[in-house]
C-alpha atoms as a PDB file:
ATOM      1  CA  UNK A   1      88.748  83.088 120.794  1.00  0.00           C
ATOM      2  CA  UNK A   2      86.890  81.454 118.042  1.00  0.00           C
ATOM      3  CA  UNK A   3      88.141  79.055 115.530  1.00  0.00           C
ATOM      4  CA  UNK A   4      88.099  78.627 111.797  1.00  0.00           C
ATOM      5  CA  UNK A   5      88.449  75.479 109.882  1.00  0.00           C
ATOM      6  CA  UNK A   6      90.590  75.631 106.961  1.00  0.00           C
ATOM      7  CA  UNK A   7      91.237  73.932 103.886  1.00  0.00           C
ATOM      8  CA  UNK A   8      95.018  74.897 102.207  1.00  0.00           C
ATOM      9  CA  UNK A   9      96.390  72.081  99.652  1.00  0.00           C
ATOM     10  CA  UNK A  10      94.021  69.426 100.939  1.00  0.00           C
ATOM     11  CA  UNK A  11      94.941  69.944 104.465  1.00  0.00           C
ATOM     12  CA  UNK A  12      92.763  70.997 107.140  1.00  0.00           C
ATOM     13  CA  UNK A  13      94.069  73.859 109.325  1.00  0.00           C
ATOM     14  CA  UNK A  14      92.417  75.143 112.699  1.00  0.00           C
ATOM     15  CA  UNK A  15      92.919  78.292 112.656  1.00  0.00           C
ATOM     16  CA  UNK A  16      92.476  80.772 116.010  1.00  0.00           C
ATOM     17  CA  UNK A  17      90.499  84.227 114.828  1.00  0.00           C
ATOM     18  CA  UNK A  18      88.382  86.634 116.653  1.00  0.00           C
ATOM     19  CA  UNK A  19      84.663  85.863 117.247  1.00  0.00           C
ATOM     20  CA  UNK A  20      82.894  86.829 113.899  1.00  0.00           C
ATOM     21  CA  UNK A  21      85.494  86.385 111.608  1.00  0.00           C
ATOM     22  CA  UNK A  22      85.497  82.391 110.918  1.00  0.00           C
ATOM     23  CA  UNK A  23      83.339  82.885 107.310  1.00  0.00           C
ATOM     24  CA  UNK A  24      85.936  85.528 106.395  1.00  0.00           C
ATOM     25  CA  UNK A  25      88.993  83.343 107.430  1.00  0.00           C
ATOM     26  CA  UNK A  26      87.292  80.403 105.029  1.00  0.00           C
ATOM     27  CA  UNK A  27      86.942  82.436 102.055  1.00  0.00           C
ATOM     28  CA  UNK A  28      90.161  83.414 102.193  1.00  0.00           C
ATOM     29  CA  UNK A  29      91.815  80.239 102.804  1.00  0.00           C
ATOM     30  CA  UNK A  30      89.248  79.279  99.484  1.00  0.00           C
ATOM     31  CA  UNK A  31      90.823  82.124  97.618  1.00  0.00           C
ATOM     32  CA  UNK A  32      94.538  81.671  99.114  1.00  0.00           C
ATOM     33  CA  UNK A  33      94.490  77.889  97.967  1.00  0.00           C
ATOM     34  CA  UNK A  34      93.470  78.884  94.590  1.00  0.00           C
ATOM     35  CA  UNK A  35      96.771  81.384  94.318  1.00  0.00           C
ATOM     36  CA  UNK A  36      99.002  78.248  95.838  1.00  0.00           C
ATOM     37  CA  UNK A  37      97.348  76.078  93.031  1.00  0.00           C
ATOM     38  CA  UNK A  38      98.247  78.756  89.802  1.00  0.00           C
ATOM     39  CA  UNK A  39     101.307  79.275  91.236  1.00  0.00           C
ATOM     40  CA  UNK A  40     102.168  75.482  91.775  1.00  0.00           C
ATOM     41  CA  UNK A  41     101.134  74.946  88.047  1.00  0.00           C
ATOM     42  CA  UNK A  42     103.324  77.715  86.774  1.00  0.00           C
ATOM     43  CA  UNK A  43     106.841  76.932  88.960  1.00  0.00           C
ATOM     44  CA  UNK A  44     106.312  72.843  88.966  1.00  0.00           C
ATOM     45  CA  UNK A  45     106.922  71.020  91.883  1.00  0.00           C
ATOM     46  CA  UNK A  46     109.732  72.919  94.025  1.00  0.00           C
ATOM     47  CA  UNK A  47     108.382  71.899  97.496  1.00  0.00           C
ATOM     48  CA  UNK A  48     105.839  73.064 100.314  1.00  0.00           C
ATOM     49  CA  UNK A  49     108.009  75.462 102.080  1.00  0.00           C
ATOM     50  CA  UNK A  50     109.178  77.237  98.786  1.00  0.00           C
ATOM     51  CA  UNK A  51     106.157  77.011  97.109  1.00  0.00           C
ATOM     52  CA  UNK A  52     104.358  79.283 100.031  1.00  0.00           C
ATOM     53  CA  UNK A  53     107.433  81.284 100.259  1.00  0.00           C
ATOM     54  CA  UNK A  54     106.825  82.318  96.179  1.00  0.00           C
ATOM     55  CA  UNK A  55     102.759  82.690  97.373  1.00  0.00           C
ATOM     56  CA  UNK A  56     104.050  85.514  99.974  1.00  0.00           C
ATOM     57  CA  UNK A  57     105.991  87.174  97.881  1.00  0.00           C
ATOM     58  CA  UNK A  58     103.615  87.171  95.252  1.00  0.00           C
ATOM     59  CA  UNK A  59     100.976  89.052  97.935  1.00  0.00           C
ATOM     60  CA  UNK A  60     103.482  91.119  99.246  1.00  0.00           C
ATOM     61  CA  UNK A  61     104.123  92.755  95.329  1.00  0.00           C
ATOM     62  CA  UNK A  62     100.905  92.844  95.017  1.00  0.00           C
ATOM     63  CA  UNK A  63     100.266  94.691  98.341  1.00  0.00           C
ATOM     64  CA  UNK A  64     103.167  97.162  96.843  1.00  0.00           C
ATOM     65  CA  UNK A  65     101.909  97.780  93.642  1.00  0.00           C
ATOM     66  CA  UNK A  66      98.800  98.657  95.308  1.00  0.00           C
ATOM     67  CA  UNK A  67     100.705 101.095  97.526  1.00  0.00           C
ATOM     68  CA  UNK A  68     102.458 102.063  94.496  1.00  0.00           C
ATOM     69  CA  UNK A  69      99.165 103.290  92.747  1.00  0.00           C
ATOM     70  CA  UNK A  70      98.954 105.956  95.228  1.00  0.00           C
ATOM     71  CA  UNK A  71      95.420 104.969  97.280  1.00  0.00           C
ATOM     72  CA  UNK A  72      94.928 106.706 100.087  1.00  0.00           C
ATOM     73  CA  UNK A  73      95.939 105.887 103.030  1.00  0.00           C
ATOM     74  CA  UNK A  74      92.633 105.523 104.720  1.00  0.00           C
ATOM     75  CA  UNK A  75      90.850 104.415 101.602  1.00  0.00           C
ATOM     76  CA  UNK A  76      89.739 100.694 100.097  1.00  0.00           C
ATOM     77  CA  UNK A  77      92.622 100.157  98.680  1.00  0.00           C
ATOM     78  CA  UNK A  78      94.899 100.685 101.157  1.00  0.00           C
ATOM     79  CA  UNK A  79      92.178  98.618 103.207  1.00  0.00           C
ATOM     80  CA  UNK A  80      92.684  95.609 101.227  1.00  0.00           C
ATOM     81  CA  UNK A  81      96.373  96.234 101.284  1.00  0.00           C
ATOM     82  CA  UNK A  82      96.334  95.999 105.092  1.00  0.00           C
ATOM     83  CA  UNK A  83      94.608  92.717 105.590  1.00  0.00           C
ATOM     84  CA  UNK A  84      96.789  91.256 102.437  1.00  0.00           C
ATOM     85  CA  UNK A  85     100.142  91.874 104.751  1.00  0.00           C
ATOM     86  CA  UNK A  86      97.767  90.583 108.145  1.00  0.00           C
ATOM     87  CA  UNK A  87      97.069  87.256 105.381  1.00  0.00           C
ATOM     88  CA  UNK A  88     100.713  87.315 104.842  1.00  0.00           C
ATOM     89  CA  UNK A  89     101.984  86.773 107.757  1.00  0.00           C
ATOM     90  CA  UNK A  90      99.536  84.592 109.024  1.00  0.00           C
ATOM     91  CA  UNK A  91     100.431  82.455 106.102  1.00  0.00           C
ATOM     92  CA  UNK A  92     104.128  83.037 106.844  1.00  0.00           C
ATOM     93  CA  UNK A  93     103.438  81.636 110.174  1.00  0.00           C
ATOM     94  CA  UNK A  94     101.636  78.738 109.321  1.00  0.00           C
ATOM     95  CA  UNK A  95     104.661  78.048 106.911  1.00  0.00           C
ATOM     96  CA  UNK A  96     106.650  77.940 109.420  1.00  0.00           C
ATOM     97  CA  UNK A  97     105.081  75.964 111.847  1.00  0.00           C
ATOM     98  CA  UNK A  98     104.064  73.587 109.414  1.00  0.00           C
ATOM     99  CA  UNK A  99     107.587  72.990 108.509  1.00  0.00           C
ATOM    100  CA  UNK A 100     108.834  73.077 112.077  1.00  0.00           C
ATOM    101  CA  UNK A 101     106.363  69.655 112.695  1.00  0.00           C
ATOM    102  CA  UNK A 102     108.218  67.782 110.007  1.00  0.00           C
END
């Protein structure tokens, strides 16, 4: 199993991933870090655990109004959809085991 190193709020993550896929895991950590940071701005300071919890859910509408706008099921769309819930709960994870060390 490979390994990709991330960046998420200034801290760096090791993150497991299959062979291949470390550049993709990067630029979405790059492109995850920027939602955390909008977000952050536009809620304030409500802590690390909540503050991912609102990135989630954020995705997960997302991932529902794409659903919602009737792609098909095998198509781009639905595509992107699919990895967004796979990001999702990796990130959900992390959360979680991030909070479980403090």
């Amino acid at each position: 199993m490979a390994k990709a190193d991330i960046s998420l709020r200034g801290r760096l993550y090791s993150v497991a991933c299959a062979p291949g896929q470390e550049a993709r895991l990067v630029e979405l950590s790059r492109k995850l870090d920027g939602r955390v940071e909008k977000i952050e701005q536009a809620v304030g300071d409500v802590g690390e655990e909540r503050l991912l919890l609102v990135v989630a859910l954020s995705l997960l509408d997302e991932l529902e109004a794409a659903h919602g706008a009737g792609g098909s099921p095998s198509g781009p769309g639905n595509m992107a959809a699919q990895a967004l819930v796979r990001a999702a709960e990796r990130i959900e994870a992390l959360a979680e085991r991030v909070e479980n060390r403090q």
